[in-house]
N, C-alpha and C. Protein backbone atom coordinates (compact mmCIF):
# COMPACT_ATOMS: atom_id res chain seq x y z
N UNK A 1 -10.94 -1.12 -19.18
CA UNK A 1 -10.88 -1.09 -17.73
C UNK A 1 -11.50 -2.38 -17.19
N UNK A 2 -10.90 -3.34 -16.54
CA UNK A 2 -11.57 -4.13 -15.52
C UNK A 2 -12.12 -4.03 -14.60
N UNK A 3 -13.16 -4.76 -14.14
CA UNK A 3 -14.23 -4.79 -13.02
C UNK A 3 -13.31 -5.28 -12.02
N UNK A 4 -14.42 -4.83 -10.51
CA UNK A 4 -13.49 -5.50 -9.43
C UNK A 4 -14.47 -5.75 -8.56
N UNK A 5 -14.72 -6.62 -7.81
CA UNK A 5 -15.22 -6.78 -6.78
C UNK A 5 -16.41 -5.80 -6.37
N UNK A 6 -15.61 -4.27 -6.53
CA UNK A 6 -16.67 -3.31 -5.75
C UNK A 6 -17.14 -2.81 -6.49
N UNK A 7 -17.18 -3.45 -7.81
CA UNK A 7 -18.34 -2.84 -8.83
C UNK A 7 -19.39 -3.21 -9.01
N UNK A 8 -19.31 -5.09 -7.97
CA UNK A 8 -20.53 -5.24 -7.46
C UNK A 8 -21.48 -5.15 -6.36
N UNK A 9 -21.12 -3.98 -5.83
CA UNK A 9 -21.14 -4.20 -4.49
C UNK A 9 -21.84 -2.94 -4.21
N UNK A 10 -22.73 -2.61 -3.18
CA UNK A 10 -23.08 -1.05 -2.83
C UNK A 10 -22.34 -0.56 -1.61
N UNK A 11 -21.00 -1.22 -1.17
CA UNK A 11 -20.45 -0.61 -0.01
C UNK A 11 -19.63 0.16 -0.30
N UNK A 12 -20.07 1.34 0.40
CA UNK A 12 -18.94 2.93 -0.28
C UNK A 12 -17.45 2.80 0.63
N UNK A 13 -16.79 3.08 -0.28
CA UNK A 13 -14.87 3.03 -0.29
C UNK A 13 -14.61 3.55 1.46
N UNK A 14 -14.13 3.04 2.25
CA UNK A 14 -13.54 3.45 3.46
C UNK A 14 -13.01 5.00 3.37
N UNK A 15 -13.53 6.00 4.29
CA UNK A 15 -12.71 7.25 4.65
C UNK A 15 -13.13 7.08 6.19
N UNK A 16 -11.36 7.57 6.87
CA UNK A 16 -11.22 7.45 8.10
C UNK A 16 -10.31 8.66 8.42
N UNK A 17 -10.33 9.22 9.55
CA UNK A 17 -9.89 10.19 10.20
C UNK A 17 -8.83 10.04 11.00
N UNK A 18 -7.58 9.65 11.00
CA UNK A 18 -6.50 9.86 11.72
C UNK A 18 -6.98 10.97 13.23
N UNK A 19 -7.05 10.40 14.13
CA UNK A 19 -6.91 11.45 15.33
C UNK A 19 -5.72 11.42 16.49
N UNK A 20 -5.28 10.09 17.22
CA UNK A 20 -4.14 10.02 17.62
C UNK A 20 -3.70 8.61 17.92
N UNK A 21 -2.12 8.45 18.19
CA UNK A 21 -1.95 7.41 18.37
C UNK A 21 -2.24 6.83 19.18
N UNK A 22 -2.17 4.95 19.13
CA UNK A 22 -2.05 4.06 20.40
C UNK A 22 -1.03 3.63 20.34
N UNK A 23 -0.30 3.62 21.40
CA UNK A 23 1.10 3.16 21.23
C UNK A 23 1.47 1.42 22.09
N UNK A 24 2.09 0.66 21.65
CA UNK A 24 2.17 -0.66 22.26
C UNK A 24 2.68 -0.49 23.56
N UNK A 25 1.63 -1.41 24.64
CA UNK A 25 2.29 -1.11 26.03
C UNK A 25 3.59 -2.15 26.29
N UNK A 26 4.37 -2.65 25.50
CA UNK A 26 5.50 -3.41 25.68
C UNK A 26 6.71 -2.29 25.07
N UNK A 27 6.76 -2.07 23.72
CA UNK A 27 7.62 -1.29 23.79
C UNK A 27 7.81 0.45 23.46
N UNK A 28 6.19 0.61 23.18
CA UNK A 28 5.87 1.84 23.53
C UNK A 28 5.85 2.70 22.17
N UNK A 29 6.01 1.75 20.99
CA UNK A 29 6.46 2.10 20.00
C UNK A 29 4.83 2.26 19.60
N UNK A 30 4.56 3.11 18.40
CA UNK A 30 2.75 3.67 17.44
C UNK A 30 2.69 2.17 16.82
N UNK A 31 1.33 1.93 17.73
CA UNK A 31 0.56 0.78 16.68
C UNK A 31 0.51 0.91 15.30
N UNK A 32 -0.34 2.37 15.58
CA UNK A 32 -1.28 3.28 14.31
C UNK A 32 -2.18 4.40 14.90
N UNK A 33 -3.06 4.74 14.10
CA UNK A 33 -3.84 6.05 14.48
C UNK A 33 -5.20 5.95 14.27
N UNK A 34 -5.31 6.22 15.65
CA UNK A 34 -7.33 5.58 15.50
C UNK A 34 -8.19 6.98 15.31
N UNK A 35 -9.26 6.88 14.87
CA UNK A 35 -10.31 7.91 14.44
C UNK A 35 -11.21 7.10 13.92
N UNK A 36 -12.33 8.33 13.70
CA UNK A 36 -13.70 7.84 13.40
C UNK A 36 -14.17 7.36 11.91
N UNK A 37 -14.92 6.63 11.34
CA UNK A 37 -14.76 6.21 9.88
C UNK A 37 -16.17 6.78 9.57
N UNK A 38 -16.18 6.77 8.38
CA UNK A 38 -17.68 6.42 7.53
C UNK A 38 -18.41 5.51 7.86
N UNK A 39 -17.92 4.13 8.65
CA UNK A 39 -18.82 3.35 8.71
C UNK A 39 -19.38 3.37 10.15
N UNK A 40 -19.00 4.16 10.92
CA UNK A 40 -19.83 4.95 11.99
C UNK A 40 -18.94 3.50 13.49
N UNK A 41 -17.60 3.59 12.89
CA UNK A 41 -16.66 2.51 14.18
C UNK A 41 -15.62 3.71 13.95
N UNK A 42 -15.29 2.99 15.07
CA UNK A 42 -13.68 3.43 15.38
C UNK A 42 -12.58 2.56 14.82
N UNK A 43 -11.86 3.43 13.63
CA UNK A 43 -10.77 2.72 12.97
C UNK A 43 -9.41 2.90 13.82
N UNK A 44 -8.44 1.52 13.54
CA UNK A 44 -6.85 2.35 14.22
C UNK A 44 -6.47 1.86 12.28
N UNK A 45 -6.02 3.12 12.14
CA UNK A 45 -4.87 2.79 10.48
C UNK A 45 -3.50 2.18 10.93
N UNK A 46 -3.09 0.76 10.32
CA UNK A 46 -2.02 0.71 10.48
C UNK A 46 -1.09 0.87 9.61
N UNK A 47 -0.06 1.41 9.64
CA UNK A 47 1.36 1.11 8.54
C UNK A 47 1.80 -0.02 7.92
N UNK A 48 1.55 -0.38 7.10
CA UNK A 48 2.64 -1.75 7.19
C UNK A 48 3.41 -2.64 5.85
N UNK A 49 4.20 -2.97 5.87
CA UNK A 49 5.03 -3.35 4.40
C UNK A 49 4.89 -4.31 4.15
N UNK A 50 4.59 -4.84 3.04
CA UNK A 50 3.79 -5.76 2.46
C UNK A 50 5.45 -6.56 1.81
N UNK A 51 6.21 -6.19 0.91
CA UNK A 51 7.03 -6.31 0.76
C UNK A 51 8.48 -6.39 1.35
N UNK A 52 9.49 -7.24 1.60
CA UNK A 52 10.77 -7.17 2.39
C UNK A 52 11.44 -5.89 2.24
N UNK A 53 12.06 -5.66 3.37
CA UNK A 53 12.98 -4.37 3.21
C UNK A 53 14.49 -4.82 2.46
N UNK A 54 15.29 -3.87 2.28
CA UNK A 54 16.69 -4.25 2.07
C UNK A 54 17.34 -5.59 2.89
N UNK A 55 16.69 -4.86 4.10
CA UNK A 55 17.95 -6.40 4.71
C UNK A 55 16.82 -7.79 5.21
N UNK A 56 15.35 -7.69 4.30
CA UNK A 56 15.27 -8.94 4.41
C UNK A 56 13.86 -8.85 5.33
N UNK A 57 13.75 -8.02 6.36
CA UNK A 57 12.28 -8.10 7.26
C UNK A 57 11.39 -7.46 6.40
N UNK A 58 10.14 -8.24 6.88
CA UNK A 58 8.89 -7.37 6.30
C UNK A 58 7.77 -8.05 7.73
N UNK A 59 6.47 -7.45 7.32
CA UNK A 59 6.01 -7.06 8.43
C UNK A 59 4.54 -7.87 8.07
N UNK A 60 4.78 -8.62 6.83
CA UNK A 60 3.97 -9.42 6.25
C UNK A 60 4.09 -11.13 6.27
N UNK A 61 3.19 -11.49 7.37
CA UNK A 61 3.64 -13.20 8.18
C UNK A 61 3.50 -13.85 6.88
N UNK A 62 4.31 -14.73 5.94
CA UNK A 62 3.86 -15.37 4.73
C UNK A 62 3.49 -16.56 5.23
N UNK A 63 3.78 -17.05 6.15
CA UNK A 63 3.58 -18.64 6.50
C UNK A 63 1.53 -18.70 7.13
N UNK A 64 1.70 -17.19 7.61
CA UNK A 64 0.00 -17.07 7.77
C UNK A 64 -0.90 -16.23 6.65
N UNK A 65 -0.07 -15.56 5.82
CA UNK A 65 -0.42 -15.05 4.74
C UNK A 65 -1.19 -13.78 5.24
N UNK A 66 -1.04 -13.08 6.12
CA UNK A 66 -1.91 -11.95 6.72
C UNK A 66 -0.78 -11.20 8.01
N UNK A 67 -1.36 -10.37 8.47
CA UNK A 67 -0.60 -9.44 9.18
C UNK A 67 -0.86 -10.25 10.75
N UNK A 68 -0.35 -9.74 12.21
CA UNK A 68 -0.54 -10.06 13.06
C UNK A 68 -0.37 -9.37 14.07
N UNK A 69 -0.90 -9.07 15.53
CA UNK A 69 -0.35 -8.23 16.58
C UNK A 69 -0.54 -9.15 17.39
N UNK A 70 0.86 -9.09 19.02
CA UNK A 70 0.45 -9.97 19.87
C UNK A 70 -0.73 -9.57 20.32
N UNK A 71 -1.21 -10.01 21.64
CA UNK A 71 -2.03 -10.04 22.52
C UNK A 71 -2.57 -8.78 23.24
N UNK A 72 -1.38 -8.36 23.75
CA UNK A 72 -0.69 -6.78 24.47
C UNK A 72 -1.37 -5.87 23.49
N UNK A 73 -0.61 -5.86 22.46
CA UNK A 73 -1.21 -4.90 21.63
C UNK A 73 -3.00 -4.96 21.26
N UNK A 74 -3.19 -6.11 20.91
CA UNK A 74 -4.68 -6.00 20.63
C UNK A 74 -5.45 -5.83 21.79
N UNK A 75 -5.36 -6.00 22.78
CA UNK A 75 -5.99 -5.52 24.31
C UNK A 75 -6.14 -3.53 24.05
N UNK A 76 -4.62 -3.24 23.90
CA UNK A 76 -4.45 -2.07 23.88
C UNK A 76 -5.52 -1.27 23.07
N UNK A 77 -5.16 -1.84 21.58
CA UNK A 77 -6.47 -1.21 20.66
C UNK A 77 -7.52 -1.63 21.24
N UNK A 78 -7.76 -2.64 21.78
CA UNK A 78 -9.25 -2.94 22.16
C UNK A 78 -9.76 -1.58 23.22
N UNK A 79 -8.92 -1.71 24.08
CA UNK A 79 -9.34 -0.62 25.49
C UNK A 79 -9.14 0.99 24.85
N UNK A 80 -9.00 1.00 23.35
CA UNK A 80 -9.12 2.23 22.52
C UNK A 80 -10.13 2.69 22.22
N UNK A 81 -11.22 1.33 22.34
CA UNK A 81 -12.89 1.23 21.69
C UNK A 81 -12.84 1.24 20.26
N UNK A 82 -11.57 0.80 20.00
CA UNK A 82 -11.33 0.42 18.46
C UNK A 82 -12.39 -0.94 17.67
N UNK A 83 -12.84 -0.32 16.85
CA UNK A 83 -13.74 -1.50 16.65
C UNK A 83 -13.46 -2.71 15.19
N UNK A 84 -12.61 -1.43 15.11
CA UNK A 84 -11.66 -1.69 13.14
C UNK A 84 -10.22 -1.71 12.82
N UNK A 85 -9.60 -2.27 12.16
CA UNK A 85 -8.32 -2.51 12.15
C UNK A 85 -8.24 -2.39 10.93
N UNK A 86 -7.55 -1.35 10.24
CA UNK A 86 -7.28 -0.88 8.62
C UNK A 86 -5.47 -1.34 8.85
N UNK A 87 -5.19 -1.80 7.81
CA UNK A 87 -3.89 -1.99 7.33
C UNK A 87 -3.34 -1.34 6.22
N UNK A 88 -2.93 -0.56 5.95
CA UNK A 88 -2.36 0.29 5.02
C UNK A 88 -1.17 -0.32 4.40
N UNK A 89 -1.31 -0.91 3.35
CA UNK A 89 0.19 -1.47 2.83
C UNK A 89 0.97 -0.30 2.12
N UNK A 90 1.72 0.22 2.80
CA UNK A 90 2.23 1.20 2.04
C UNK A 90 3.50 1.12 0.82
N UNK A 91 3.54 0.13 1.00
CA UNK A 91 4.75 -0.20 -0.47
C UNK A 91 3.88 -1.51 -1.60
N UNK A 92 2.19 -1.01 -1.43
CA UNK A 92 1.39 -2.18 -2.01
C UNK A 92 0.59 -1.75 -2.83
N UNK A 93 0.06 -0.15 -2.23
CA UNK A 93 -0.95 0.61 -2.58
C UNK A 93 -2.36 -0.04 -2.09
N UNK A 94 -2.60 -0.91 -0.79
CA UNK A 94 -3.76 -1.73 -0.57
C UNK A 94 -4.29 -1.17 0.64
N UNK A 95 -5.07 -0.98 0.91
CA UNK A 95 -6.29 -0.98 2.15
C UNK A 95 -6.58 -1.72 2.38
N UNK A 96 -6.44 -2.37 3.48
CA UNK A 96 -7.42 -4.02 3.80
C UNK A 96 -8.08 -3.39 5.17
N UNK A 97 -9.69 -3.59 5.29
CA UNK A 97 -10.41 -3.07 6.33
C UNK A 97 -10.52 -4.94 6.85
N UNK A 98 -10.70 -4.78 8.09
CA UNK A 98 -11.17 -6.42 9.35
C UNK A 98 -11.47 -5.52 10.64
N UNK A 99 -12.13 -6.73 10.82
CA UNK A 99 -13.44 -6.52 12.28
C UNK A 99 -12.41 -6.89 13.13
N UNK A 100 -12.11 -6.07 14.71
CA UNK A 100 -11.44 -6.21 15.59
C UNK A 100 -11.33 -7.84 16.06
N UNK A 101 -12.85 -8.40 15.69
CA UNK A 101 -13.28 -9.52 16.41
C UNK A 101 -12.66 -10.56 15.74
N UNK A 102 -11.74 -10.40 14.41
CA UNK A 102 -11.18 -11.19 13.54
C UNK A 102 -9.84 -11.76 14.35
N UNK A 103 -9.30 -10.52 14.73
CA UNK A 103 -7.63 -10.47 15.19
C UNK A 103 -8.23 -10.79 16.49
N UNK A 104 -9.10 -10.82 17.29
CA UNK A 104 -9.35 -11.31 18.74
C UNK A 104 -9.06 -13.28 18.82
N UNK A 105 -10.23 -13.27 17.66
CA UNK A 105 -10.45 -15.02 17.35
C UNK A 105 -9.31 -15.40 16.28
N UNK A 106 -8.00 -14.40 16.22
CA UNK A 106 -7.19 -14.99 14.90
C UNK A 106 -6.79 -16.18 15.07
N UNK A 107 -5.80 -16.20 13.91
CA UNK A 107 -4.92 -17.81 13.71
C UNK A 107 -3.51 -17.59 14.68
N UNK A 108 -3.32 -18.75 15.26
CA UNK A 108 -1.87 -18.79 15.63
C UNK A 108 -0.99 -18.45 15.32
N UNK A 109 0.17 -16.85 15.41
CA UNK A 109 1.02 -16.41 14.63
C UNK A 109 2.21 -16.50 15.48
N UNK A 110 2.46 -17.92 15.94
CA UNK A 110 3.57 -17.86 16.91
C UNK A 110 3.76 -16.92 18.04
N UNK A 111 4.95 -16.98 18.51
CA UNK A 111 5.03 -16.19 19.55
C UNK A 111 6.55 -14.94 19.64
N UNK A 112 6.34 -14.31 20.22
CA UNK A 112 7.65 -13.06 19.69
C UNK A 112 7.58 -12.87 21.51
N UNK A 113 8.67 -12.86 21.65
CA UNK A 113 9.36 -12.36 23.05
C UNK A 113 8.60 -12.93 24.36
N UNK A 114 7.91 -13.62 24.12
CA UNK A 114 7.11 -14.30 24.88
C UNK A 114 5.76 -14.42 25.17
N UNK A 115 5.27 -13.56 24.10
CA UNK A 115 3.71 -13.43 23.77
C UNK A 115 2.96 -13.49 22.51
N UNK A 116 2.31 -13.99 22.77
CA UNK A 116 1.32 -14.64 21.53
C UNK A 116 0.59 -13.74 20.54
N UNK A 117 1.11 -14.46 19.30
CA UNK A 117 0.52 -13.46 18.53
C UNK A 117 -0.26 -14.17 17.73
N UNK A 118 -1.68 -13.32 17.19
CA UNK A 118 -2.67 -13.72 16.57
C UNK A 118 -2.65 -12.54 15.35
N UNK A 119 -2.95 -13.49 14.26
CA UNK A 119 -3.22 -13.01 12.81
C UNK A 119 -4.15 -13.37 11.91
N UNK A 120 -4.18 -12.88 10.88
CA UNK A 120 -5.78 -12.92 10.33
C UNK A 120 -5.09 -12.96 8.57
N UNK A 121 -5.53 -14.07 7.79
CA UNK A 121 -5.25 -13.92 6.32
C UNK A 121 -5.90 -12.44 5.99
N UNK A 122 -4.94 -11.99 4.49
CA UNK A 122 -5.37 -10.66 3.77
C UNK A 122 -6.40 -10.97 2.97
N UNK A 123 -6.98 -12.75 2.59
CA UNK A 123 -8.10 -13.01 2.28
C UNK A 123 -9.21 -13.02 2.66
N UNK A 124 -9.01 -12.81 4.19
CA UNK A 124 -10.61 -12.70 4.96
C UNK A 124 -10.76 -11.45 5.47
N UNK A 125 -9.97 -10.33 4.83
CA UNK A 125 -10.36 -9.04 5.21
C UNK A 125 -11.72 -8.42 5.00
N UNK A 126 -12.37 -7.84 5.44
CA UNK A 126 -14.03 -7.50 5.06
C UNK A 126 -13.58 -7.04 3.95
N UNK A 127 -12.91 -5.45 3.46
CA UNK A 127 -12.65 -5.09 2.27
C UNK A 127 -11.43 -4.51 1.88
N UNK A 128 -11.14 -4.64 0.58
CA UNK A 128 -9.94 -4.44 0.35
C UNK A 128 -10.33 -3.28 -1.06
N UNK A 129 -9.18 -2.18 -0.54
CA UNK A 129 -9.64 -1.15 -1.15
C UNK A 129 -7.92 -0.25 -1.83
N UNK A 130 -7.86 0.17 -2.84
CA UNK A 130 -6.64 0.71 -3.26
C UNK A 130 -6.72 1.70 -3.05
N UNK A 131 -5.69 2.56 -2.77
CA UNK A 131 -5.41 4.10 -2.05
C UNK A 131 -6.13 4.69 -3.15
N UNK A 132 -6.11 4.53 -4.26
CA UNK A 132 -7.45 5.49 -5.06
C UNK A 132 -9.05 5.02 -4.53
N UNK A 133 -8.92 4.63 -3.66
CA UNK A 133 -10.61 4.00 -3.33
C UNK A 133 -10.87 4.99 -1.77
N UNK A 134 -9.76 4.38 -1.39
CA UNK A 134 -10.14 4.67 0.23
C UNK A 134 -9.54 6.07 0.64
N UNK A 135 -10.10 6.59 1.37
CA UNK A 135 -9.53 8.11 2.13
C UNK A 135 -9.13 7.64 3.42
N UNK A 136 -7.73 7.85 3.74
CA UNK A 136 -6.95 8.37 4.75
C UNK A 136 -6.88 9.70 5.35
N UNK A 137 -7.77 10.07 6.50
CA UNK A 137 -7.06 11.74 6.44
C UNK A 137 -6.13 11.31 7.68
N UNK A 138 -4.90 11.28 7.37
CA UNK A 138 -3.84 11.47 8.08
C UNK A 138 -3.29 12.41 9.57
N UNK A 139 -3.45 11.89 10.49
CA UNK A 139 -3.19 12.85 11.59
C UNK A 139 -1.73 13.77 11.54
N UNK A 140 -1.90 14.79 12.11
CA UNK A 140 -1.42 15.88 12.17
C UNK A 140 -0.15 15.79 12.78
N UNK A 141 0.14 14.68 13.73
CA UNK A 141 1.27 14.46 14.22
C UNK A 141 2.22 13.53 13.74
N UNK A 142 1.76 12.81 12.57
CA UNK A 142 2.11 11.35 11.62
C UNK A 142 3.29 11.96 11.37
């Protein structure tokens, strides 16, 4: 068995509580699902595919090497009292936990429909944790 990172480490594996959605005030569509964590913040879990779909999109910026939300949206989670932004790669098996304040001060991720989007490398995530590490409890309406 190989070592990893959190075998040196005393920070215990992320469990977060799904409670309800925030939904984007542009097109109204689920960010993700915010609830309370272990680490005593408010997480939003997001969905997201790490890998291209069939016809080619994925949801993973390679040119910034990390995920991104415009502006709109991160206001939104912000006025959630979201303090955490979990990314769930679900075709990756990865957890990546980041500080709201990451995606506030992100990198330039271009712009989509006329608003600016900011993103954050999957290298400067605080922690990165595999679905055998981290607990999801999944909301009820998912």
């Amino acid at each position: 068995m190989s070592s990893t990172l959190h075998d040196y480490t005393d920070v215990e594996p992320l469990v977060v509580r799904e409670i309800k959605p925030v939904l984007s005030p542009i097109g109204r569509e689920i960010l993700g699902f915010i609830g309370p964590s272990n680490r005593d913040k408010n997480c939003i879990v997001c969905q997201q595919k790490r890998w291209p779909d069939e016809d080619g999109s994925q949801e993973f910026y390679r040119k910034l090497g990390g995920y991104s939300f415009n502006e709109c949206d991160l206001n939104a989670i912000r006025d959630a009292r979201v303090t955490r932004i979990v990314i769930h790669e679900i075709d990756n098996n990865r957890v990546l936990e980041f500080d709201l304040s990451q995606y506030l001060n992100g990198l330039d991720g271009g712009h989509l429909h006329g608003r600016q989007k900011l993103g954050v490398p999957v290298d400067d995530a605080l922690f990165e944790w595999t679905e055998g590490e981290a607990t999801i409890l999944t909301a009820s309406s998912r």
